[in-house]
Protein backbone atom coordinates (compact mmCIF):
# COMPACT_ATOMS: atom_id res chain seq x y z
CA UNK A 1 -159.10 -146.84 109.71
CA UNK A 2 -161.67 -148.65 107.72
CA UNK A 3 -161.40 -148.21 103.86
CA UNK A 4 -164.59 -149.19 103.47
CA UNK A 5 -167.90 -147.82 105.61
CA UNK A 6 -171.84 -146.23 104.58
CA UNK A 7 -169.75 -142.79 105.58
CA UNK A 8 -167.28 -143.23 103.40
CA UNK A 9 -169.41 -144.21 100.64
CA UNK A 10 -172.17 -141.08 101.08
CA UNK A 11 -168.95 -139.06 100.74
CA UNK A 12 -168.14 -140.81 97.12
CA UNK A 13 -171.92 -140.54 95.89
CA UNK A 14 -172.39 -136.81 97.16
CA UNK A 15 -168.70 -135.36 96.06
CA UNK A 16 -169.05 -136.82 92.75
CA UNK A 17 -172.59 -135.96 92.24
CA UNK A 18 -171.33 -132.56 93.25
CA UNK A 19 -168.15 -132.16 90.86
CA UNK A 20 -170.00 -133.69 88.05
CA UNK A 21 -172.45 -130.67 87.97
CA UNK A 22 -169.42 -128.45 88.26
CA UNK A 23 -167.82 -130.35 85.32
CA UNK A 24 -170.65 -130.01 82.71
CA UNK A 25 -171.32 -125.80 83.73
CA UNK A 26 -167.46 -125.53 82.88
CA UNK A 27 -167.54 -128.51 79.84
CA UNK A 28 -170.24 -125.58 78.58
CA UNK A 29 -168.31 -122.48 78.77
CA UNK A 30 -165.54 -125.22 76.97
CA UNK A 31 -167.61 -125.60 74.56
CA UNK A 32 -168.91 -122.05 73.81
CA UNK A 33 -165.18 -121.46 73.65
CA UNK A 34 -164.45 -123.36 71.25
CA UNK A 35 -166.73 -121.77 68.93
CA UNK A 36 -164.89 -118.71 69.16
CA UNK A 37 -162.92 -118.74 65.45
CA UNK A 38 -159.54 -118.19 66.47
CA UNK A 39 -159.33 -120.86 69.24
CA UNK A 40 -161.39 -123.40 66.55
CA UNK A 41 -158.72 -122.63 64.04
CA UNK A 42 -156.17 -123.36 66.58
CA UNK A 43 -157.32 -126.71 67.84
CA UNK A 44 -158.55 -127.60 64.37
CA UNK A 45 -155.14 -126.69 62.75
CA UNK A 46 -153.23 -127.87 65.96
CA UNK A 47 -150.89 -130.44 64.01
CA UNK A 48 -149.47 -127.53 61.73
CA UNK A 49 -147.29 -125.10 63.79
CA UNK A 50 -146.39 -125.19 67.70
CA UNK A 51 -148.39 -121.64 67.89
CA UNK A 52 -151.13 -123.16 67.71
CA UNK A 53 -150.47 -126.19 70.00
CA UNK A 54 -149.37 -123.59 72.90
CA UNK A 55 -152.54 -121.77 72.11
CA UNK A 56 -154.29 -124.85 72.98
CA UNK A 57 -152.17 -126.23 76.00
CA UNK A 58 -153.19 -122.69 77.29
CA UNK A 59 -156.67 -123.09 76.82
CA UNK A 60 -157.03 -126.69 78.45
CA UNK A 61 -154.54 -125.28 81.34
CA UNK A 62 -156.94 -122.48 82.14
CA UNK A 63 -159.65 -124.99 82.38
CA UNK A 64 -157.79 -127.40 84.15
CA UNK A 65 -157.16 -124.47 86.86
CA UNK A 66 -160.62 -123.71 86.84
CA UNK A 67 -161.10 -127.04 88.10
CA UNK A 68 -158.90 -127.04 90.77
CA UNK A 69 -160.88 -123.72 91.81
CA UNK A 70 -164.27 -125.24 90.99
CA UNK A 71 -163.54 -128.75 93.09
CA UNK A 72 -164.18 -129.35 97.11
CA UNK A 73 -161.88 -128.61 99.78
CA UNK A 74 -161.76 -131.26 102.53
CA UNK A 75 -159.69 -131.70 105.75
CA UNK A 76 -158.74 -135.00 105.95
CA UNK A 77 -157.90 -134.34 109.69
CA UNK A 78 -161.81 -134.42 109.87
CA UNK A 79 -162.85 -137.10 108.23
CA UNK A 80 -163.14 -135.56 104.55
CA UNK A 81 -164.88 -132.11 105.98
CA UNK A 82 -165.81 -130.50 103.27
CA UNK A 83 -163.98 -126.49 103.56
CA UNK A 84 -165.75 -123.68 101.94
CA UNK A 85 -163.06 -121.93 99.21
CA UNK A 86 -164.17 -118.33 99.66
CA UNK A 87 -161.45 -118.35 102.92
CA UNK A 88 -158.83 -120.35 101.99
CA UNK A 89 -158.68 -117.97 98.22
CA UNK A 90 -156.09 -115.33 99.75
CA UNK A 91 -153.95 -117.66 101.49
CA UNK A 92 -152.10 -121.11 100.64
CA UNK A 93 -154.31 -123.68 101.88
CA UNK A 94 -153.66 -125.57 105.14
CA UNK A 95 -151.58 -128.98 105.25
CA UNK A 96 -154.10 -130.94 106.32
CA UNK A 97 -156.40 -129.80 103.40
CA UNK A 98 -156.65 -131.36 100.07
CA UNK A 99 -158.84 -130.56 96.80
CA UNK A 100 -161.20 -133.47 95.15
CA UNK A 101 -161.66 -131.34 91.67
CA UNK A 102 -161.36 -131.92 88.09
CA UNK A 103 -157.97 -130.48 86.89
CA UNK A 104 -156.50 -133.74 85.86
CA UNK A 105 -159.60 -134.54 83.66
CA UNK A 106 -158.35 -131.41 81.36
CA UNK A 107 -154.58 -132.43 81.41
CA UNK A 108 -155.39 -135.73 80.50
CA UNK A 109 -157.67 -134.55 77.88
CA UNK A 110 -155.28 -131.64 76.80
CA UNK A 111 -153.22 -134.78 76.14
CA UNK A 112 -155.83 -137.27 74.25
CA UNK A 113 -156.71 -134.51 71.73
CA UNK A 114 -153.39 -132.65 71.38
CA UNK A 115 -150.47 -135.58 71.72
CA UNK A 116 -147.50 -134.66 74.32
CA UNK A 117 -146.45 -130.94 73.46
CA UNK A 118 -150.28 -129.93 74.29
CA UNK A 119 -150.52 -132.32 77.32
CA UNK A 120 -147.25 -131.35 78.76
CA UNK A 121 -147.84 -127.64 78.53
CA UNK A 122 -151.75 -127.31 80.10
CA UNK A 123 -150.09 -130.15 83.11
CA UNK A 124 -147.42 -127.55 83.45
CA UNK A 125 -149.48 -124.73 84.00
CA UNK A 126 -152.18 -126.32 86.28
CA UNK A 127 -149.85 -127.76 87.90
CA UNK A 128 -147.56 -124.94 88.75
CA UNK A 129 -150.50 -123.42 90.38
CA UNK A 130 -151.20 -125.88 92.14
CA UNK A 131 -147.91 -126.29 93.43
CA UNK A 132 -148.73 -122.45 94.76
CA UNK A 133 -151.78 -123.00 96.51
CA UNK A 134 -149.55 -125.10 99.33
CA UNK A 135 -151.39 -128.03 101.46
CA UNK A 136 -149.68 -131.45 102.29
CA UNK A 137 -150.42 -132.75 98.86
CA UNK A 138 -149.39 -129.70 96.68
CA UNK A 139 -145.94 -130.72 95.67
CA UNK A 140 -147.18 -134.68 94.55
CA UNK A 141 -150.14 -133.38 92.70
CA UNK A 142 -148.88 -130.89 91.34
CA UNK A 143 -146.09 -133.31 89.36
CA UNK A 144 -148.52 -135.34 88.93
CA UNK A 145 -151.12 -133.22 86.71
CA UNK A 146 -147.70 -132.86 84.62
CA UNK A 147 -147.39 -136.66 84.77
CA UNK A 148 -151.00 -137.70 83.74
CA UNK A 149 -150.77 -134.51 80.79
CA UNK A 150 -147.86 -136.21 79.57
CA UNK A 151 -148.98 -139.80 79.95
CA UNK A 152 -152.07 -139.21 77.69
CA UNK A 153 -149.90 -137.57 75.26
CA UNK A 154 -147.84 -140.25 74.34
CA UNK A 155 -150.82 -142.41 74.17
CA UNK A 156 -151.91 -139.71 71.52
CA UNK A 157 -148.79 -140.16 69.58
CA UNK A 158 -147.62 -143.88 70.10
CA UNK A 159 -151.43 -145.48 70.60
CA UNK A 160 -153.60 -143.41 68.37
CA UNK A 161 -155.93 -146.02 68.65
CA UNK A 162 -156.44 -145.71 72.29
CA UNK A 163 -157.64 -141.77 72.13
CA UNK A 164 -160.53 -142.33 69.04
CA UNK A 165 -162.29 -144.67 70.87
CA UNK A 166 -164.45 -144.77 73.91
CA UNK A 167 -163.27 -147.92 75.57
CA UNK A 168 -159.37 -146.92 74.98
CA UNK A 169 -160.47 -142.85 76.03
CA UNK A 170 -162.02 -145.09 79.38
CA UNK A 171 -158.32 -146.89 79.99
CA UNK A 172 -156.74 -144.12 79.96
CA UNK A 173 -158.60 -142.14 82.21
CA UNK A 174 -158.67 -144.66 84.62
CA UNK A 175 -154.84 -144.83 84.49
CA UNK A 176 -154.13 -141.57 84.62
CA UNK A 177 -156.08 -141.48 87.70
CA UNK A 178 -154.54 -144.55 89.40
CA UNK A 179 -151.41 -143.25 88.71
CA UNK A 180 -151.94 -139.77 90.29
CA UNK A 181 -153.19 -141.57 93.62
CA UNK A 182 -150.76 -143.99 93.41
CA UNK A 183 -148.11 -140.85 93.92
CA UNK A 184 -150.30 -139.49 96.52
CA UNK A 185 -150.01 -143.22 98.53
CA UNK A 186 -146.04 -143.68 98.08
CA UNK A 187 -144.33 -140.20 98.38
CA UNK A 188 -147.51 -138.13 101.30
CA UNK A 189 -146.15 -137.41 104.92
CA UNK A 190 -147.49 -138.48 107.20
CA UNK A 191 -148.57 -142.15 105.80
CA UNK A 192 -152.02 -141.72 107.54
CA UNK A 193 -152.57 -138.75 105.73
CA UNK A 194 -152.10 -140.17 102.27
CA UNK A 195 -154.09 -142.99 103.27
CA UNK A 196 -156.77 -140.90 104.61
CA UNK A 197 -156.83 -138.85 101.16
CA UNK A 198 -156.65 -141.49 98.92
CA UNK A 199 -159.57 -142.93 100.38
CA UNK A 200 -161.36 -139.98 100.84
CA UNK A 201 -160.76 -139.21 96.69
CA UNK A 202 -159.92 -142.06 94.88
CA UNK A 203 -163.49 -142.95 94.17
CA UNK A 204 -165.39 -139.40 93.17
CA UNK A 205 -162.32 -138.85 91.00
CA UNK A 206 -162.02 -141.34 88.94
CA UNK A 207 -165.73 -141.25 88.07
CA UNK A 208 -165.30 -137.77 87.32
CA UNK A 209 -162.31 -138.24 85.05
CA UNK A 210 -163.74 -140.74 83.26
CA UNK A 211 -166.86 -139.39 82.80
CA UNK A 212 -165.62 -136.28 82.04
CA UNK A 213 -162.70 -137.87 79.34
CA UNK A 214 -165.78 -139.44 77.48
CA UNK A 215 -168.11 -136.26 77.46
CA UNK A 216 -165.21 -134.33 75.87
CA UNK A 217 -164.51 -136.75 73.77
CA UNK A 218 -168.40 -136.68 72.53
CA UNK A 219 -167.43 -132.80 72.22
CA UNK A 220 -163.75 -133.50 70.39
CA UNK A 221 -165.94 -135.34 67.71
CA UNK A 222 -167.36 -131.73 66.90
CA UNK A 223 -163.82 -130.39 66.05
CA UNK A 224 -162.94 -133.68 64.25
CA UNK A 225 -165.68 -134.22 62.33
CA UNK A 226 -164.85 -130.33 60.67
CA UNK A 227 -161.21 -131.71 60.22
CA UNK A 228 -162.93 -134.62 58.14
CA UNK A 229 -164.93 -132.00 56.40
CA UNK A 230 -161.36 -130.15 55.52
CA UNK A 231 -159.65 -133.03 54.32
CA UNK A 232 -162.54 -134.37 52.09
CA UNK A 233 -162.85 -130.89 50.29
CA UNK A 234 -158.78 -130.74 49.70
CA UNK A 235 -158.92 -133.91 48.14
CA UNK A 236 -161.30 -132.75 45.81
CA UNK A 237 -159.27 -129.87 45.41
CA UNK A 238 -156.30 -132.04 44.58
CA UNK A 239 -158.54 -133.79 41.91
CA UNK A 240 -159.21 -130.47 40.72
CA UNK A 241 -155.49 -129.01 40.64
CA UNK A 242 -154.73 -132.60 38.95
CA UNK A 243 -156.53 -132.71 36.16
CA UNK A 244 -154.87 -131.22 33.09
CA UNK A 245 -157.37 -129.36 30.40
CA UNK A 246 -158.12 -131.57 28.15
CA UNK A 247 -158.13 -128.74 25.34
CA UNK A 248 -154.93 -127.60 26.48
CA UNK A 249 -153.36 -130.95 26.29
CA UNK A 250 -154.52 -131.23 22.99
CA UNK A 251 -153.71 -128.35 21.57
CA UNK A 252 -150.22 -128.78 22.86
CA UNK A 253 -149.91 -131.92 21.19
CA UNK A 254 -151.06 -130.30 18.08
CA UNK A 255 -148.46 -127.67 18.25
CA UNK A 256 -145.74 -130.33 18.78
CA UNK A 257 -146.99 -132.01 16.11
CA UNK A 258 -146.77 -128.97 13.56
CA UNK A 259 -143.53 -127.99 14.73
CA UNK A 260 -141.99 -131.73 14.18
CA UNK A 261 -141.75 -130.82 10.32
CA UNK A 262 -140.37 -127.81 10.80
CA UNK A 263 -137.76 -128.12 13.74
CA UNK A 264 -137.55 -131.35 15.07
CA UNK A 265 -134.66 -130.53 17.62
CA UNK A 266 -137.41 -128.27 19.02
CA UNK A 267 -139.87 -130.65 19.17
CA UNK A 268 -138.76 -133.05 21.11
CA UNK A 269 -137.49 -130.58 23.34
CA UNK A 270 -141.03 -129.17 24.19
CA UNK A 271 -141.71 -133.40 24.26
CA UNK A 272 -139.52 -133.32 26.92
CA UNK A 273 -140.93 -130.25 28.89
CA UNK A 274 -144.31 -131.74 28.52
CA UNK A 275 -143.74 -135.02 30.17
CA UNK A 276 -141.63 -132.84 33.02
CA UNK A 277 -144.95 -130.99 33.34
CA UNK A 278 -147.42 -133.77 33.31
CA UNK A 279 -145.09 -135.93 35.95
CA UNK A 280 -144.72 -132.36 38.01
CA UNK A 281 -148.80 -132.13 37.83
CA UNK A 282 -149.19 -135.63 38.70
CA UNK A 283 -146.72 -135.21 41.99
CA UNK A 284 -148.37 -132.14 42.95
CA UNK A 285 -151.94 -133.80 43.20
CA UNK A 286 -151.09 -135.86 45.96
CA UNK A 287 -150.32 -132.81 47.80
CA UNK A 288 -152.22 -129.70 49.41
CA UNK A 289 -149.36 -127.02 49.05
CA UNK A 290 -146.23 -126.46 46.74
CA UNK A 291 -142.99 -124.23 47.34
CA UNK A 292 -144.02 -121.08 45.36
CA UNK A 293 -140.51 -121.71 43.64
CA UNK A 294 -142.02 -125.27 42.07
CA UNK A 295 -145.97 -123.63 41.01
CA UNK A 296 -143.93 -120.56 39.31
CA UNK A 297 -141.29 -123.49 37.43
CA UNK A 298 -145.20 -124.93 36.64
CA UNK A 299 -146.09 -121.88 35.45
CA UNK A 300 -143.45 -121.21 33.35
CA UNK A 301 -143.99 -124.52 31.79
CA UNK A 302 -147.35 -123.62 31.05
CA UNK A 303 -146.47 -120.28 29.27
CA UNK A 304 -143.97 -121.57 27.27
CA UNK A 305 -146.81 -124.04 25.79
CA UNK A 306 -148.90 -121.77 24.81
CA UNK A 307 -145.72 -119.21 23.60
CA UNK A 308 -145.68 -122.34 21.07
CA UNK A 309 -149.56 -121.89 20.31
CA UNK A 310 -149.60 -118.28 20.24
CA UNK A 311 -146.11 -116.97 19.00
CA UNK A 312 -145.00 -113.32 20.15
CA UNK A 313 -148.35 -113.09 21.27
CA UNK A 314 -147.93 -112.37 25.08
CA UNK A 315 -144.90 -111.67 27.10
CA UNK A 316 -144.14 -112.93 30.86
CA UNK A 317 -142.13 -110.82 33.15
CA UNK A 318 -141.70 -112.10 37.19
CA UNK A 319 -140.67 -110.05 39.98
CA UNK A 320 -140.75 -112.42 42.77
CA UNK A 321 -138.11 -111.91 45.93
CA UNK A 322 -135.54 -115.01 46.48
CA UNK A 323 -137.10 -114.66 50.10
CA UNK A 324 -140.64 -115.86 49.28
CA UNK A 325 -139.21 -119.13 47.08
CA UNK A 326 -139.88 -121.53 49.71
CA UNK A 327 -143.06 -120.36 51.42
CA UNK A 328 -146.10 -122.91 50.16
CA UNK A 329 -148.97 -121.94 47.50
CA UNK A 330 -151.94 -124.10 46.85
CA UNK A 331 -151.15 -126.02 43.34
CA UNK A 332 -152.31 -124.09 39.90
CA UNK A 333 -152.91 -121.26 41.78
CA UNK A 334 -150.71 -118.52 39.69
CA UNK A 335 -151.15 -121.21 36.64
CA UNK A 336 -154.78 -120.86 37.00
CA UNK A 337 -154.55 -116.89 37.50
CA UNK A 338 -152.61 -116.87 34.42
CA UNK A 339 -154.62 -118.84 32.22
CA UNK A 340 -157.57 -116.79 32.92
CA UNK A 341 -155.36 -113.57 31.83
CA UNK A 342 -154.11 -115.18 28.68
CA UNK A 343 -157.51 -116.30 27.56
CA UNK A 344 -159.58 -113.60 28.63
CA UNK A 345 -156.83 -110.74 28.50
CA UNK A 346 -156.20 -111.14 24.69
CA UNK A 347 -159.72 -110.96 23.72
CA UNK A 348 -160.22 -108.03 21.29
CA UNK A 349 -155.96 -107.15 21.96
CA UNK A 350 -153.69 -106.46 18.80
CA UNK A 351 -150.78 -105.41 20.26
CA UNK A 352 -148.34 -107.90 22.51
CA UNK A 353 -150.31 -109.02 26.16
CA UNK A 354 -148.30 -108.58 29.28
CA UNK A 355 -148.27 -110.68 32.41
CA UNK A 356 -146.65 -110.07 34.99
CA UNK A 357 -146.39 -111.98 38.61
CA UNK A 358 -145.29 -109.97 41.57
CA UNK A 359 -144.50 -110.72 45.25
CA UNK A 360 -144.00 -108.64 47.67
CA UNK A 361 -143.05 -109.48 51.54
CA UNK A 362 -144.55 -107.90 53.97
CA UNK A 363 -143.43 -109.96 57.35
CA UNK A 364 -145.74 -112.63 58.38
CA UNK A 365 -147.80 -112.68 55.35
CA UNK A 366 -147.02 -112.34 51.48
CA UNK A 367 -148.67 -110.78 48.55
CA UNK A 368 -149.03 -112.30 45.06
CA UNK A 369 -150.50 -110.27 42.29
CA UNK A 370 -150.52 -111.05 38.88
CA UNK A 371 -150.72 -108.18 36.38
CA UNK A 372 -152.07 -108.15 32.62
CA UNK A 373 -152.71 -104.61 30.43
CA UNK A 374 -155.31 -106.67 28.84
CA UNK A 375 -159.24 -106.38 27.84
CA UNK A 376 -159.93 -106.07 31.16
CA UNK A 377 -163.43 -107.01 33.66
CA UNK A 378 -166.74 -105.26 33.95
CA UNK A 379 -167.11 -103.79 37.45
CA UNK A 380 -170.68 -106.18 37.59
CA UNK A 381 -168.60 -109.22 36.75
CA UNK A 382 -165.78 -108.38 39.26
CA UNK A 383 -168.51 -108.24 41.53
CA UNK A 384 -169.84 -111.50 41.52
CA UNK A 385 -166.22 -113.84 40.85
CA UNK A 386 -165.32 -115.61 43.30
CA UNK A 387 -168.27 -115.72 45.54
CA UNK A 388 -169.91 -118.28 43.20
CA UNK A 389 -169.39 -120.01 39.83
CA UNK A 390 -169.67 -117.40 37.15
CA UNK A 391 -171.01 -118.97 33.41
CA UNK A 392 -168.06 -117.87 30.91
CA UNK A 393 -168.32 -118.54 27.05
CA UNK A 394 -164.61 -119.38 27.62
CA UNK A 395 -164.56 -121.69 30.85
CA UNK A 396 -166.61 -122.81 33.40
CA UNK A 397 -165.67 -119.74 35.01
CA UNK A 398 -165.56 -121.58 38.76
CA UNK A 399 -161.41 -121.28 38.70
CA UNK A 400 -161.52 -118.34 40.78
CA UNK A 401 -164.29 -119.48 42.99
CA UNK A 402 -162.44 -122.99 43.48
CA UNK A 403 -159.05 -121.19 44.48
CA UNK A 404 -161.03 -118.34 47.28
CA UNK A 405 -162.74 -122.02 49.21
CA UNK A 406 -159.40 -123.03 49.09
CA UNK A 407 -157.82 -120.43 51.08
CA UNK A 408 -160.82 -120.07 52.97
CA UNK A 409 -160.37 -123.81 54.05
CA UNK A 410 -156.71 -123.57 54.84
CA UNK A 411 -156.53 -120.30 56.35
CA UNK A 412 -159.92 -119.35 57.53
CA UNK A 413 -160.30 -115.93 56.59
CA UNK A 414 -156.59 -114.55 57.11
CA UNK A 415 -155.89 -114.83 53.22
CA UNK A 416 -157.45 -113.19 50.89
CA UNK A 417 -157.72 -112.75 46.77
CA UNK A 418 -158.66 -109.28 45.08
CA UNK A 419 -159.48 -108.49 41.80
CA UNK A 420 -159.22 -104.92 40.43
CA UNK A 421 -159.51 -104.02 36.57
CA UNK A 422 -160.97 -101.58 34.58
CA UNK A 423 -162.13 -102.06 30.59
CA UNK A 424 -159.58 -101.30 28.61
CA UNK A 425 -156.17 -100.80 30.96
CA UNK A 426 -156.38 -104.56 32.45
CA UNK A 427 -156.81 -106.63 35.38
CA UNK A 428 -154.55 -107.26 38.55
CA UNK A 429 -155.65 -110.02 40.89
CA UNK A 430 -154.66 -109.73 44.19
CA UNK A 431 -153.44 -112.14 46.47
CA UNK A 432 -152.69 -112.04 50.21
CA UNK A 433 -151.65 -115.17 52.53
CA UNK A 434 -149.81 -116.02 55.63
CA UNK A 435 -146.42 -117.61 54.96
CA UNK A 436 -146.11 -120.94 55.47
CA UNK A 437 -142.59 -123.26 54.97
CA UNK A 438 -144.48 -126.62 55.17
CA UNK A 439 -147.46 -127.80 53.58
CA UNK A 440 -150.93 -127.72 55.03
């Protein structure tokens, strides 16, 4: 058998011409796909939980068995025939067929944008069914879809490098390739028949899979350049959550400094709970979450400061379940939603100002409210916080505006912040998340 002929070549140029159409009508639907929001949080978010990576090894195993469906048939008992699909669909295919298709170039992407977990699962799925559809070669390509999903994987997670660029997305597509037909060459009965396929394949394949590895990758940029967009607008949420009030600082200092005179053991006991409060601030800017134990120890902190400002002023009662300790808040959150009762609460107030934080469980998400029987908020002005930056005579009033983007970044649209009050009676503010035990 010649490996090299003008037949076999007009077989190379017109199956790959031929997949490569197929691969950019199904790269579209892909891509339409992805817009939908709950796949796009998924495959944005895909590093946080392993729901969401099995969400996305199913998603790049459906489209890896839609190209095994969408790729040619060919006999290589007839020189690379090309068999039409519509009668082979209700039965296992023949042993002497084979398919020249595309599923590999979605394992082997599932791989390069999800890291092992992700390629593992879509190369188990693809390749389970195409372990089912039978022929000579279903066994070997079959485990090796599962290989080459794998492979790319741990080139994810050991070579990083590799999967953000072009020339490194190039290598190992072209590996992953070689490697499947190198399966196909060593472990196919009869010898003539591997031979015969190999040939027949090796060529249309590998321009698909690399062609196809670098046009998702174009695509991948899309979902990667919104991850950029997240991480750039936590940081300057950290900046935000780390900066202390400068008023508040100072009056704190101010307060210490009265009370020196008066009760020095005090003193430099609230000394010593502001530096544990400024070091706790300072840790808690380098990250995006907290344990909701830590931001209500913050908060605490902060209340007794101002307890020191504004003596028998306010009281602080907490009602939060042991359960919900460990589950993650943004930083300043409750501090922030406190502040804003304690300042705008006791405006116009003679008796004592209550706050109170609540939490309440309620499975899979969790409910924070905090609680004051203070002045209380104009329906108008409940209206329009937190959907922009409200002008306050007593803040930039953007707190509650800054905290909504910030769930709105992290959870996209599952958590949410309420605010009801009425003149008079007080304000409770409202809010519901999804738990999560490790930081985002």
């Amino acid at each position: 058998m010649e490996l090299w002929n003008e037949e076999i070549v007009i077989h190379w140029l017109n199956n790959a011409l031929e997949l490569l159409q197929r691969v950019c009508v199904v790269m579209m639907a892909a891509c339409v796909s992805m817009r939908i929001t709950p796949l796009r949080r998924a495959m944005r978010s895909i590093q946080t939980c392993w729901q969401y990576q099995l969400v996305t090894a199913v998603f790049f195993g459906l489209l890896a068995i839609i190209g095994t469906h969408s790729g040619l048939i060919v006999d290589v008992h007839k020189g690379g025939a090309i068999i039409e699909w519509a009668s082979e669909l209700s039965s296992p295919l023949k042993q002497s067929y084979a398919i020249i298709g595309f599923r590999d170039l979605m394992t082997l992407t599932a791989g390069l944008f999800g890291g092992p977990w992700v390629g593992l699962g879509a190369g188990l799925l693809a390749g389970w069914e195409r372990y089912c559809l039978g022929s000579f070669a279903g066994t070997v390509s079959a485990l090796a879809t599962v290989l080459q999903g794998l492979g790319a994987g741990l080139f994810r997670q050991y070579r990083p490098q590799w999967t953000t660029t072009a020339h490194g997305i190039l290598v190992v597509s072209v590996l992953g390739t070689c490697l499947q037909k190198l399966m196909l060459f060593s472990f196919l009965q009869p010898h003539a028949d591997a031979v015969a396929l190999v040939r027949e394949t090796l060529v249309p394949v590998l321009v698909v899979n690399s062609l196809g590895c670098l046009l998702f990758f174009v695509v991948m940029k899309d979902l990667e350049g919104d991850q950029l967009k997240l991480e750039a607008q936590q940081a300057e949420l950290r900046a935000l959550q780390a900066q202390v009030e400068p008023h508040f600082l100072n009056n704190t200092l101010n307060a210490i400094q009265t009370l020196i005179s008066i009760d020095p053991k005090t003193a430099a006991e609230y000394i010593v709970k502001l530096a544990r409060f400024m070091d706790n601030t300072r840790q808690s800017a380098g990250a995006n979450s907290i344990p909701l134990a830590e931001e209500l120890s913050q908060l605490k902190y902060y209340l007794d400061f101002q307890n020191l400002r504004f003596p028998g002023k306010f009281r602080f009662h907490e009602e939060v379940p042991d359960n919900l300790m460990a589950y993650h808040v943004s930083p300043r959150t409750l501090q922030t939603l406190a502040e804003n009762a304690l300042i705008h609460g006791r405006r116009g107030k003679t008796d004592v100002l209550d706050i109170t934080v609540k939490g309440v469980d309620y499975g899979d998400m969790m409910q924070l409210c905090v609680i004051d029987n203070g002045y209380g908020i104009s329906p108008e002005r409940v209206e329009q916080l937190g959907k922009q930056p409200v002008k306050s005579d007593l803040g930039s009033g953007s707190a509650l505006y800054q905290i909504i983007q910030s769930l709105n970044l992290v959870f996209n649209g599952r958590a949410k912040l309420d605010i009801r009050s009425q003149l008079g009676v007080g304000t409770e503010v409202i809010l519901n998340l999804p738990k999560r035990s490790k930081s985002w």
